[in-house]
C-alpha atoms as a PDB file:
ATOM      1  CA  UNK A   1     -35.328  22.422 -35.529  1.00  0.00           C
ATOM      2  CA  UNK A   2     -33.310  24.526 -37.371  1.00  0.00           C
ATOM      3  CA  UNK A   3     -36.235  26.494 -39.381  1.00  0.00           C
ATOM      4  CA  UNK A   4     -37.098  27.045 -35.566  1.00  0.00           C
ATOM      5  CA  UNK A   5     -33.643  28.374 -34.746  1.00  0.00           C
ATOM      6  CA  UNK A   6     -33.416  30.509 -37.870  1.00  0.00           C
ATOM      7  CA  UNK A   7     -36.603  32.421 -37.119  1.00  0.00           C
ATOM      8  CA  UNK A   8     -35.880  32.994 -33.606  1.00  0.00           C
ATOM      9  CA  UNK A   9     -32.412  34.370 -34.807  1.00  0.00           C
ATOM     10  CA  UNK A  10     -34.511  36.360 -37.086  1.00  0.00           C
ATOM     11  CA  UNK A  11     -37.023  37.956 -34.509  1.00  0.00           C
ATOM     12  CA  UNK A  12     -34.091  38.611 -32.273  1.00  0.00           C
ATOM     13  CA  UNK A  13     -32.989  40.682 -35.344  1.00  0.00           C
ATOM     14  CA  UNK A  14     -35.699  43.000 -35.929  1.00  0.00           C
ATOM     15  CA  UNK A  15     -36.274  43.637 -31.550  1.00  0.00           C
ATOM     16  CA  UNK A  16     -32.699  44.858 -31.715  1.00  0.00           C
ATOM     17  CA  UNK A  17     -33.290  47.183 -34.682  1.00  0.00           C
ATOM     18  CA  UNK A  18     -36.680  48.226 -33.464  1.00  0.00           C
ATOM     19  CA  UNK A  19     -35.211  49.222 -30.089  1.00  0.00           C
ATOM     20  CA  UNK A  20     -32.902  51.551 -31.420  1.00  0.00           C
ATOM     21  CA  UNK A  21     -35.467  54.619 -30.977  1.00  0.00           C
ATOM     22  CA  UNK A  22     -33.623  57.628 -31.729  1.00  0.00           C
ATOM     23  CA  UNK A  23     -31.103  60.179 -30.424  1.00  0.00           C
ATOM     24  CA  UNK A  24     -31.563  61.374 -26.883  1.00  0.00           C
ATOM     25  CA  UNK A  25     -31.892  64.911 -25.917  1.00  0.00           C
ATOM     26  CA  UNK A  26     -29.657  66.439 -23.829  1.00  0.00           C
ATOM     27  CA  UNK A  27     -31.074  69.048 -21.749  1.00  0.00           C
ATOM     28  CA  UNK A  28     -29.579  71.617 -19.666  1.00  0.00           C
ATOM     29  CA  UNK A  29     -30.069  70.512 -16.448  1.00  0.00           C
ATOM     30  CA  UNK A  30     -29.927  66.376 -16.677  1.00  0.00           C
ATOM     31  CA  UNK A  31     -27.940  64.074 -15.619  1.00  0.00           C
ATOM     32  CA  UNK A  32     -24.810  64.106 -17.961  1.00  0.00           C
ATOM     33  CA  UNK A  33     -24.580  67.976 -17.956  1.00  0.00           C
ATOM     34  CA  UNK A  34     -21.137  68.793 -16.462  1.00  0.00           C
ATOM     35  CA  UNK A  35     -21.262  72.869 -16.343  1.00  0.00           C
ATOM     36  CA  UNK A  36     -21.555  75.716 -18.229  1.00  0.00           C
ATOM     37  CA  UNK A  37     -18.465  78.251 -19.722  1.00  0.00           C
ATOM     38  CA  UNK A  38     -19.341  82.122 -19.997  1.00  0.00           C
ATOM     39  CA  UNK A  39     -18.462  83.271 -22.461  1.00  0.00           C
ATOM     40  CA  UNK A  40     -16.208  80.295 -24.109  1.00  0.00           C
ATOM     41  CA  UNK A  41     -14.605  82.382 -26.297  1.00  0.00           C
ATOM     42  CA  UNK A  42     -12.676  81.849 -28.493  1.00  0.00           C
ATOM     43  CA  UNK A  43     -13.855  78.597 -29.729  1.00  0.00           C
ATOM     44  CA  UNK A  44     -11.139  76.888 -31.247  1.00  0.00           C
ATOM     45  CA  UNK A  45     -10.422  73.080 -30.050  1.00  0.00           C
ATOM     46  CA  UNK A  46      -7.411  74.159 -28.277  1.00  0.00           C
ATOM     47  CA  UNK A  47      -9.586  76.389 -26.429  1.00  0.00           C
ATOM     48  CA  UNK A  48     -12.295  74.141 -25.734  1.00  0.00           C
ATOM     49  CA  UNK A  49     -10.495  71.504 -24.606  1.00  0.00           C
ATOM     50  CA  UNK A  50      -8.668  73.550 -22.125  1.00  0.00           C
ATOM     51  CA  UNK A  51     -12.274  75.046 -20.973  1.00  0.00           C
ATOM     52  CA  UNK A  52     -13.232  71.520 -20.438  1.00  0.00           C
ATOM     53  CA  UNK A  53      -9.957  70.051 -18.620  1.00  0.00           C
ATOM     54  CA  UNK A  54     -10.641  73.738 -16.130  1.00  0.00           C
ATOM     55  CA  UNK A  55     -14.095  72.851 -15.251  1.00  0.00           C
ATOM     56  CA  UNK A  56     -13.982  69.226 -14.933  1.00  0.00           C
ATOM     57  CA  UNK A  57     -11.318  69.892 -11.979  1.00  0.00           C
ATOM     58  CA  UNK A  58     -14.000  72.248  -9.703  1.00  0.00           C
ATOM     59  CA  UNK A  59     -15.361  70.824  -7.643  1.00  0.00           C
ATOM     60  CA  UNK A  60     -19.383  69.600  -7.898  1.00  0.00           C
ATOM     61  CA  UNK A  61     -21.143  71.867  -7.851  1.00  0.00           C
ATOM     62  CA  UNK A  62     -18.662  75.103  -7.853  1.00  0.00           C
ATOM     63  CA  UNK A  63     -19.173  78.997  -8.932  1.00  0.00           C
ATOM     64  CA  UNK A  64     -19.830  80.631 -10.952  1.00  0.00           C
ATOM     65  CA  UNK A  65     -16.145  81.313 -10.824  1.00  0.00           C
ATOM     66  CA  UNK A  66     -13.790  83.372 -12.913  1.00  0.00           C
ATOM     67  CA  UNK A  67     -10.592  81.967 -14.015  1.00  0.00           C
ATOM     68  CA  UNK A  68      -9.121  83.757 -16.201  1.00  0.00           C
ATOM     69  CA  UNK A  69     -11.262  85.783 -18.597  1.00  0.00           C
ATOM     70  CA  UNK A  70     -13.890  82.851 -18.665  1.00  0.00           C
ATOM     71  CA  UNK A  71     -16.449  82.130 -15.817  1.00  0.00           C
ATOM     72  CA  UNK A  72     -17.031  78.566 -14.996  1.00  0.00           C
ATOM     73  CA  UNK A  73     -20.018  77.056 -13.494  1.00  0.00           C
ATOM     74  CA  UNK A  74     -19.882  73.541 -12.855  1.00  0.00           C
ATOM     75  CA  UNK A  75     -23.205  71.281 -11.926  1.00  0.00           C
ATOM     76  CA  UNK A  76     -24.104  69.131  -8.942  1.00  0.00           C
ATOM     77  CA  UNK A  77     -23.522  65.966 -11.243  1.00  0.00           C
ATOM     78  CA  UNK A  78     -20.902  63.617 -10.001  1.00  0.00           C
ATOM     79  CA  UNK A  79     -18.815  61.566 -12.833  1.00  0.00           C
ATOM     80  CA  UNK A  80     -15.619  59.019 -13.618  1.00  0.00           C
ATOM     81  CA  UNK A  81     -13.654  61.219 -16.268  1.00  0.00           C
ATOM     82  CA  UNK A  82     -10.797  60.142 -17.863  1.00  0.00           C
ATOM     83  CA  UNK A  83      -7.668  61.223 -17.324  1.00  0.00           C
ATOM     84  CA  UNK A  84      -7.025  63.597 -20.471  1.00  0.00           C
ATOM     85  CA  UNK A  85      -9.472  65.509 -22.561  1.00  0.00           C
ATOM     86  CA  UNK A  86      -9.106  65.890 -26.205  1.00  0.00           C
ATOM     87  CA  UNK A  87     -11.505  67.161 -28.415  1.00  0.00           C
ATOM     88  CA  UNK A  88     -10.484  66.507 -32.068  1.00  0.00           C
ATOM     89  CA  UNK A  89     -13.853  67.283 -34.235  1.00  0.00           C
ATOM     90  CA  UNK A  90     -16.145  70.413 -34.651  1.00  0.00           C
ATOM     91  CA  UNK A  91     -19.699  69.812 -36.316  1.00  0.00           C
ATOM     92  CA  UNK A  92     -22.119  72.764 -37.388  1.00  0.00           C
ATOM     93  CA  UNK A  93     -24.196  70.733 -39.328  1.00  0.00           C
ATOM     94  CA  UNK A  94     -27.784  70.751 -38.713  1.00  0.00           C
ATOM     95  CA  UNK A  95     -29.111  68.367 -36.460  1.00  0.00           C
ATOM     96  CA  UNK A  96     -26.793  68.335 -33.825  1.00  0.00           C
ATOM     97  CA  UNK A  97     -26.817  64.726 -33.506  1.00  0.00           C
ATOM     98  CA  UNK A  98     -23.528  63.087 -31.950  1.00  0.00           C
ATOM     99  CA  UNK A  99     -23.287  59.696 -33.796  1.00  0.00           C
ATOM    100  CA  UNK A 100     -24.445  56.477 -31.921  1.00  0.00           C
ATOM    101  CA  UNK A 101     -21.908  54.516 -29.908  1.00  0.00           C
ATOM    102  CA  UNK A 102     -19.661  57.835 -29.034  1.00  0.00           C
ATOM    103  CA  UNK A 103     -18.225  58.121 -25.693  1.00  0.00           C
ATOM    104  CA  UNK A 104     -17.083  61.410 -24.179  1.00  0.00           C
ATOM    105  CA  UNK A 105     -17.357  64.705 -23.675  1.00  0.00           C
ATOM    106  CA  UNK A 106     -19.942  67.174 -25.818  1.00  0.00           C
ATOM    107  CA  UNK A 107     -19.699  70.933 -26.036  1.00  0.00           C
ATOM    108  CA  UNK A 108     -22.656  72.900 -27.151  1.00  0.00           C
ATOM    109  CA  UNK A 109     -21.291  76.568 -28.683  1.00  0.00           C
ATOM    110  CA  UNK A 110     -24.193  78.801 -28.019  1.00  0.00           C
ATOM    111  CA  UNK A 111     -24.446  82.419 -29.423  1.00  0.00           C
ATOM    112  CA  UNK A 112     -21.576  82.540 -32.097  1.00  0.00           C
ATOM    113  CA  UNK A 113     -19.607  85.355 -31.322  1.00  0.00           C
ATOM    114  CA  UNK A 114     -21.587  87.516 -28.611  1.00  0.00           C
ATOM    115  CA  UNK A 115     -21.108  86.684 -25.031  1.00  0.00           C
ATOM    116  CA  UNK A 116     -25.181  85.468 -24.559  1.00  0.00           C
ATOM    117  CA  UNK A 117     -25.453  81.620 -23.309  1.00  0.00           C
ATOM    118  CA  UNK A 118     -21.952  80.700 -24.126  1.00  0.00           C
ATOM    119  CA  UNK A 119     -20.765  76.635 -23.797  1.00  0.00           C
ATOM    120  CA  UNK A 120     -22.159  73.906 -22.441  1.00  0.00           C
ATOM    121  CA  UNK A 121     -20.668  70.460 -21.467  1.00  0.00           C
ATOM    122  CA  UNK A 122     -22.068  67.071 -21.219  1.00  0.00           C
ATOM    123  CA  UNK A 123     -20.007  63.957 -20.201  1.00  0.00           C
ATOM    124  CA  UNK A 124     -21.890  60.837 -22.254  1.00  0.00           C
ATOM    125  CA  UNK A 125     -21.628  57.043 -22.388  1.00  0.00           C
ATOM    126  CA  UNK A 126     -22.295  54.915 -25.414  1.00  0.00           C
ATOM    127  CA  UNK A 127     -25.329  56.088 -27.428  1.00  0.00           C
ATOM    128  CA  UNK A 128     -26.960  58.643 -29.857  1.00  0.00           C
ATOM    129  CA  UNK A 129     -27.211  61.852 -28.557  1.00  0.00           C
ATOM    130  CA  UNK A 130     -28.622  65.198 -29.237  1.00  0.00           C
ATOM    131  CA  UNK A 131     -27.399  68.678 -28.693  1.00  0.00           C
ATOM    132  CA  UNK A 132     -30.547  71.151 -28.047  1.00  0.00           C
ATOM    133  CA  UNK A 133     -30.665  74.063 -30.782  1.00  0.00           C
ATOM    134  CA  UNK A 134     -31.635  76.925 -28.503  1.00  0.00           C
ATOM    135  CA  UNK A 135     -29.902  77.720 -24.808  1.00  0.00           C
ATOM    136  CA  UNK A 136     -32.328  78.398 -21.573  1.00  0.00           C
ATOM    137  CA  UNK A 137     -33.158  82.034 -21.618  1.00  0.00           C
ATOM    138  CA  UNK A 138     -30.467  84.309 -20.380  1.00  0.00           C
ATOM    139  CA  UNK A 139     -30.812  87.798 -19.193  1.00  0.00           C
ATOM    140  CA  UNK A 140     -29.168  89.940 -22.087  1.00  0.00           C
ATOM    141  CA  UNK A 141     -30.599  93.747 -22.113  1.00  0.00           C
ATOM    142  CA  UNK A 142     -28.675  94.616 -25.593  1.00  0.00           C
ATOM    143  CA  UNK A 143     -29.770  91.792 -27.501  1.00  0.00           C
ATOM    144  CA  UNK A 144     -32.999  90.599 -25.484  1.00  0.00           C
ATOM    145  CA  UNK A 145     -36.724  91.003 -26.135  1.00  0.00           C
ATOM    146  CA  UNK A 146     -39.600  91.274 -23.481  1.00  0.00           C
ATOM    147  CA  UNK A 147     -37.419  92.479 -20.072  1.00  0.00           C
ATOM    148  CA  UNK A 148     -34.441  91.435 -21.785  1.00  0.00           C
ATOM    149  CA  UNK A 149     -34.301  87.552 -21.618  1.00  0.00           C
ATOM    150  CA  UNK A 150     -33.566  85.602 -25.436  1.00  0.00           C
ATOM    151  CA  UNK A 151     -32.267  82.387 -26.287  1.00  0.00           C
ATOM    152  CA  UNK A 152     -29.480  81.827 -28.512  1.00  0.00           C
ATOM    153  CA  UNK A 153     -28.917  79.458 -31.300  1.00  0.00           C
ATOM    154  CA  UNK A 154     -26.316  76.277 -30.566  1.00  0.00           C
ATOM    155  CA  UNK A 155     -23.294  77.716 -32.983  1.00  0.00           C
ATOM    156  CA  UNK A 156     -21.699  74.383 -33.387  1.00  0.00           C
ATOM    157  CA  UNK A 157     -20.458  71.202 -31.341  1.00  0.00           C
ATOM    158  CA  UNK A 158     -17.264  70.136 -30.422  1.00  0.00           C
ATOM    159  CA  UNK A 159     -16.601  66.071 -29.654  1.00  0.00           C
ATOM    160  CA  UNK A 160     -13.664  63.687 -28.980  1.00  0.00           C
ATOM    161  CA  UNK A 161     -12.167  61.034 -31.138  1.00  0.00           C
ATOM    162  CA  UNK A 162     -14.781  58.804 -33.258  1.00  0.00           C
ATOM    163  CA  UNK A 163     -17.006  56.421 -31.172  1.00  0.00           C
ATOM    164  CA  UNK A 164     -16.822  52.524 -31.365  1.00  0.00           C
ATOM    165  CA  UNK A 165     -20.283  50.677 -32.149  1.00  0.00           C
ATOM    166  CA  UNK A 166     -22.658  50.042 -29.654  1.00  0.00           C
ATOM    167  CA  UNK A 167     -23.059  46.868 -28.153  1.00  0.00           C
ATOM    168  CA  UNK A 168     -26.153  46.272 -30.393  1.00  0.00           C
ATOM    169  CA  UNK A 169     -24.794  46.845 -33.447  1.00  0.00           C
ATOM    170  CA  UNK A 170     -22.109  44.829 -32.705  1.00  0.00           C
ATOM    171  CA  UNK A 171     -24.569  41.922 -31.632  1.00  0.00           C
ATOM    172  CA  UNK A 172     -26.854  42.281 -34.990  1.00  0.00           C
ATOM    173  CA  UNK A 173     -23.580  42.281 -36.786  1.00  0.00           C
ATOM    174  CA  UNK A 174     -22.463  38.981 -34.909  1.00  0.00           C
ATOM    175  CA  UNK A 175     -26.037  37.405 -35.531  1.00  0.00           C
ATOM    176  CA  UNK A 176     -25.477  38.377 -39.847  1.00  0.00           C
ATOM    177  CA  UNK A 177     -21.902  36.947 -40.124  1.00  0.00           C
ATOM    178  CA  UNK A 178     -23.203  33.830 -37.599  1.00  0.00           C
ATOM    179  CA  UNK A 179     -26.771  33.173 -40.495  1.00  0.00           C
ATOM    180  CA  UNK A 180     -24.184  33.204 -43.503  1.00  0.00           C
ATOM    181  CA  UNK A 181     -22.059  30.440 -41.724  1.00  0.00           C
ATOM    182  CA  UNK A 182     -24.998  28.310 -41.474  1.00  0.00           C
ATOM    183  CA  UNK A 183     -26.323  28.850 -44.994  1.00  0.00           C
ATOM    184  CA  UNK A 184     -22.725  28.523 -46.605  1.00  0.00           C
ATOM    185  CA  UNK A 185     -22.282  25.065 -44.250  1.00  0.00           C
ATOM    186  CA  UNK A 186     -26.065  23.737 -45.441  1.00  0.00           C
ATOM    187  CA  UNK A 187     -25.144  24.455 -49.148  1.00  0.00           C
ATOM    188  CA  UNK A 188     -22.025  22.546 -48.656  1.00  0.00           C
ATOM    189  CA  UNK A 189     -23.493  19.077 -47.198  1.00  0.00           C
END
């Protein structure tokens, strides 16, 4: 019975790390995008964050809209944000990939310094996500190629505090710590 128990513990094991499939891609026009920012800059955390706390409190969907020397344009996607934003890391690393288990708002930096595509915010649950490298073509006659459309390159990412585990990893972690107990009680009978 309890070589039986053991391997089904086992097999549960290896379905839960065989599941875990990758980072999604975020796109620009799914379900966690929150809005766009022309031309978020400048692109300091301070700044984002306040770009973020402006848009999330249009209305859905709204503009675009100029508020001050940004325009906002904020998508038809409805969502439960907390009450405060704080962004507290930058990344610009290559890949773009927001670290499993993180909860929170993403900002995608496109096009450095030059106004092009400018920022992009998702709102995300628990998971691994990733942030798309190029924007959608934008119409940009100084810096464009064929009629004057080109797609920028994601600058960096900004995030919120560091995520907690996912409920998997929590569970495979539970299933470890629950094997030893069993192995250290056999060895002591």
């Amino acid at each position: 019975m309890r070589k039986i128990l053991i391997l089904i513990a086992c097999a549960a094991c290896v379905g839960l790390i065989s599941t875990n499939a990758g980072a999604t891609v975020l796109t620009f026009d799914d379900i966690y995008l929150v809005g766009k920012i022309l031309d978020g800059i400048p692109s300091s955390l301070a700044d984002e964050t306040g770009y973020i706390t402006t848009l999330i409190g249009l209305a859905a969907p709204s503009g675009p809209m100029s508020i001050g020397t940004e325009t906002y344009i904020r998508s038809s996607n409805t969502f439960s944000f907390p009450s405060s934003v704080t962004l507290v890391q930058k990344d610009e690393t290559d890949p773009f990939i927001v670290p499993s288990g993180y909860s929170g708002f993403i900002l995608g930096k496109y096009d450095a310094s030059n106004i092009g595509a400018g920022a992009y915010v998702w709102y995300v649950t628990a998971g691994e996500w990733e942030v798309p490298l190029r924007s959608p073509l934008v119409w940009d006659p100084e810096h464009g190629q064929n009629g004057g459309y080109v797609s920028y390159g994601l600058s960096h990412i900004s995030t919120g505090s560091t995520a907690v585990p996912e409920p998997a990893t929590l569970l495979l972690l539970g299933s470890g710590l629950v094997g030893l107990w069993g192995l250290r009680r056999k060895f002591r009978e």
